[in-house]
Protein backbone atom coordinates (compact mmCIF):
# COMPACT_ATOMS: atom_id res chain seq x y z
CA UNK A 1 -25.41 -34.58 12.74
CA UNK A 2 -29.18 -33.50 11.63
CA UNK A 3 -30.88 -31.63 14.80
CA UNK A 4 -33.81 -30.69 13.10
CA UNK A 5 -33.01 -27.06 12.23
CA UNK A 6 -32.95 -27.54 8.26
CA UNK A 7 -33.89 -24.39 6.26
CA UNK A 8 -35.97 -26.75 3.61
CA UNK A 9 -39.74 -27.60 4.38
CA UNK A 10 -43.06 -26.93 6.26
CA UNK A 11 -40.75 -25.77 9.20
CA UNK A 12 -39.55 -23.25 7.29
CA UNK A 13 -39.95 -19.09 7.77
CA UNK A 14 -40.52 -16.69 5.44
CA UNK A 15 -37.10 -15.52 5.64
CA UNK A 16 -36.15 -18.99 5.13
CA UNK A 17 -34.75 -20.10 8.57
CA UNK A 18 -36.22 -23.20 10.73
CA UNK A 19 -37.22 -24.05 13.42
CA UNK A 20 -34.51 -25.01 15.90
CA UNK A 21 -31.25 -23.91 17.76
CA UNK A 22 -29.06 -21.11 16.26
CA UNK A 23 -26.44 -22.27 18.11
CA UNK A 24 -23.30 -22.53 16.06
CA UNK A 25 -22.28 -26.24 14.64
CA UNK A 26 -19.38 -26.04 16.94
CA UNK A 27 -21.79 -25.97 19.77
CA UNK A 28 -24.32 -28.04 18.30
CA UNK A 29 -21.78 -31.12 17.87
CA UNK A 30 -20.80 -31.48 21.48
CA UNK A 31 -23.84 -32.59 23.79
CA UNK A 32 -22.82 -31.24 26.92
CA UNK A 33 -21.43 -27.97 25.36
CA UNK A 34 -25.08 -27.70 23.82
CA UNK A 35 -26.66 -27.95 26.80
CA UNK A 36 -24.98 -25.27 28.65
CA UNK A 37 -25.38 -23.30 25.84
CA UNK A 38 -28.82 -23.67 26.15
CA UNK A 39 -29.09 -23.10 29.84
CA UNK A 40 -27.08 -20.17 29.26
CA UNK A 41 -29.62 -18.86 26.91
CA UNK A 42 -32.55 -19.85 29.28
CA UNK A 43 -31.03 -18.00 32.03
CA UNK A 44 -30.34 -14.72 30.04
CA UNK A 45 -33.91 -14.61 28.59
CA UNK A 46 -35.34 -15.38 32.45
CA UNK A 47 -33.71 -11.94 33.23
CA UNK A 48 -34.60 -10.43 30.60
CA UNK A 49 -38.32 -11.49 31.12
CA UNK A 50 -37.98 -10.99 34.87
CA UNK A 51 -37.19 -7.20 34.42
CA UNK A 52 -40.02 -6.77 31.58
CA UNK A 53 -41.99 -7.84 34.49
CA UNK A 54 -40.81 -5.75 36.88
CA UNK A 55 -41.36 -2.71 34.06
CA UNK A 56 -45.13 -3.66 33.70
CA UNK A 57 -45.62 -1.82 36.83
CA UNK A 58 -43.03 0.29 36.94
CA UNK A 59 -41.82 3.00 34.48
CA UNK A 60 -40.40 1.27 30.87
CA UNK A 61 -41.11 -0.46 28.20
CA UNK A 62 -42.12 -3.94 29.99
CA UNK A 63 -43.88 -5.03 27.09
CA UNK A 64 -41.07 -4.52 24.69
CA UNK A 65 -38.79 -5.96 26.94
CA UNK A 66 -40.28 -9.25 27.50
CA UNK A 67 -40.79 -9.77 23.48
CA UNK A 68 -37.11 -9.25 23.56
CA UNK A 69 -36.71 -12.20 26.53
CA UNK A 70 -38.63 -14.15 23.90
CA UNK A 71 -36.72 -13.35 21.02
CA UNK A 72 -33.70 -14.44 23.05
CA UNK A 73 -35.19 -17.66 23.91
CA UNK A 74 -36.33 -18.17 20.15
CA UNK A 75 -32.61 -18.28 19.12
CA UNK A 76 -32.58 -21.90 20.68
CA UNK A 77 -36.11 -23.14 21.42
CA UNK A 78 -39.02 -24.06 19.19
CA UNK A 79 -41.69 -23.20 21.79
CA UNK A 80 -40.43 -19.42 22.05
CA UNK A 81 -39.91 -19.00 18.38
CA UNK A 82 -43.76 -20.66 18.02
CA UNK A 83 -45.21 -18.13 20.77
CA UNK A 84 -43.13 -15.72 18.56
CA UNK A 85 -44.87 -16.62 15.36
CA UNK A 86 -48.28 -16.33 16.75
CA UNK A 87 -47.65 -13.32 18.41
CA UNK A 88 -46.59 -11.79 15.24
CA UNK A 89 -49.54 -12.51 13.05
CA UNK A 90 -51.86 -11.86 15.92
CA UNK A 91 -49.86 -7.95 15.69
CA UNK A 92 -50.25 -7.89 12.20
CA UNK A 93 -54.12 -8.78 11.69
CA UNK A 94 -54.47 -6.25 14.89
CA UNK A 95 -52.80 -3.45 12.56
CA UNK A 96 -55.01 -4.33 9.23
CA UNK A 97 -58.12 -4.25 11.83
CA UNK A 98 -56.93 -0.90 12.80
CA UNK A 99 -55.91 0.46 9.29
CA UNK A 100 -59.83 -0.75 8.66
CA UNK A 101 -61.43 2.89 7.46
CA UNK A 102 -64.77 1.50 9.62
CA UNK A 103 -62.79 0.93 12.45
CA UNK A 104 -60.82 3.89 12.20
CA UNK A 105 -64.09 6.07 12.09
CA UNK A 106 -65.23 3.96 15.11
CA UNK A 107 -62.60 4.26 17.41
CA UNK A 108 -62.41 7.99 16.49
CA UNK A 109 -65.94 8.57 17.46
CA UNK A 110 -65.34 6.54 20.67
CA UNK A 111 -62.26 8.84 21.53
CA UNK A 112 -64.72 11.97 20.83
CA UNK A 113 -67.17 10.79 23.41
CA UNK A 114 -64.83 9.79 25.95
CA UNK A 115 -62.80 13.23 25.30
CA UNK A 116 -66.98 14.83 25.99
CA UNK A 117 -67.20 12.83 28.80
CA UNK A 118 -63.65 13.48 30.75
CA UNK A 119 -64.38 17.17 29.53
CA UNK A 120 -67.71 17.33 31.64
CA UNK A 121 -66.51 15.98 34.46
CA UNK A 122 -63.91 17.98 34.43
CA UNK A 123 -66.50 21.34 34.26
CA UNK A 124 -68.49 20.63 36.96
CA UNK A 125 -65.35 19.55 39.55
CA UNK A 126 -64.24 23.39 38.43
CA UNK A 127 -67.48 24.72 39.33
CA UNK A 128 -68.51 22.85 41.87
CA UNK A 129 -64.62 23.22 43.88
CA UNK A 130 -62.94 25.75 41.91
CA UNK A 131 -59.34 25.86 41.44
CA UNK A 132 -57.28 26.46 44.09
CA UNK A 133 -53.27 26.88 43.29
CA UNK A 134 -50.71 24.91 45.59
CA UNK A 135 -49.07 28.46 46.72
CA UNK A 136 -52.97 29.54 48.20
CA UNK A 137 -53.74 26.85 50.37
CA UNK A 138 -53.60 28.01 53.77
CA UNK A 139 -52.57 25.91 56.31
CA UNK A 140 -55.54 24.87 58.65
């Protein structure tokens, strides 16, 4: 039974797997099996994306977390491992931009200034207010 998840043309990876389920044959060959396979797969990347967005807020590593919902949903549908793929390339061409020795001495100079900026503010709270240690406020 062909489901579309052949390792030979356009749909094809770099590392050589297609698009498709991962699912094993065993799974693949039964219908109904398939299906709760994949609505068992659904449901664990849901709570996996569910607490990456929880984490966004919170403390952890929401971002990281939800790319790992995906990546759990890409091991059986073509829309995650698509979203995937794009994501991917959109890291890598973000990294080369970065690597970029112009952009490099941009965002360098742009740090500098902001660094100036927080540092002067900073200065005239302290001279304007002073500093004043937790154990010296008097109670009023």
């Amino acid at each position: 039974m062909n489901t579309g998840s052949d390792e030979s043309g356009p749909a094809a990876t770099d590392s050589g797997q297609g698009l498709g389920s991962r699912a094993p044959e065993y799974v693949k060959a039964r219908r109904a099996l398939h299906l709760s396979w994949q609505v068992g797969v659904f449901v664990v990347g849901l709570a996996v994306v569910g607490a990456g967005i929880v984490m966004l807020p919170l403390p952890g590593p929401g971002w990281v977390v939800i790319f790992g919902g995906m990546a759990i949903w890409a091991t059986e549908f073509v829309w995650a491992q698509l979203v995937l793929r794009w994501t991917k390339r959109k890291v890598t061409e973000a990294a080369q931009r970065a690597l970029d020795p112009e952009v490099r001495r941009r965002n360098i100079a742009l740090t500098v200034v902001g660094l100036v900026i927080v540092a002067a503010l900073v200065a005239v709270y302290l001279w304007k207010f002073g500093v004043v240690m937790p154990w010296k406020i008097k109670d009023q």
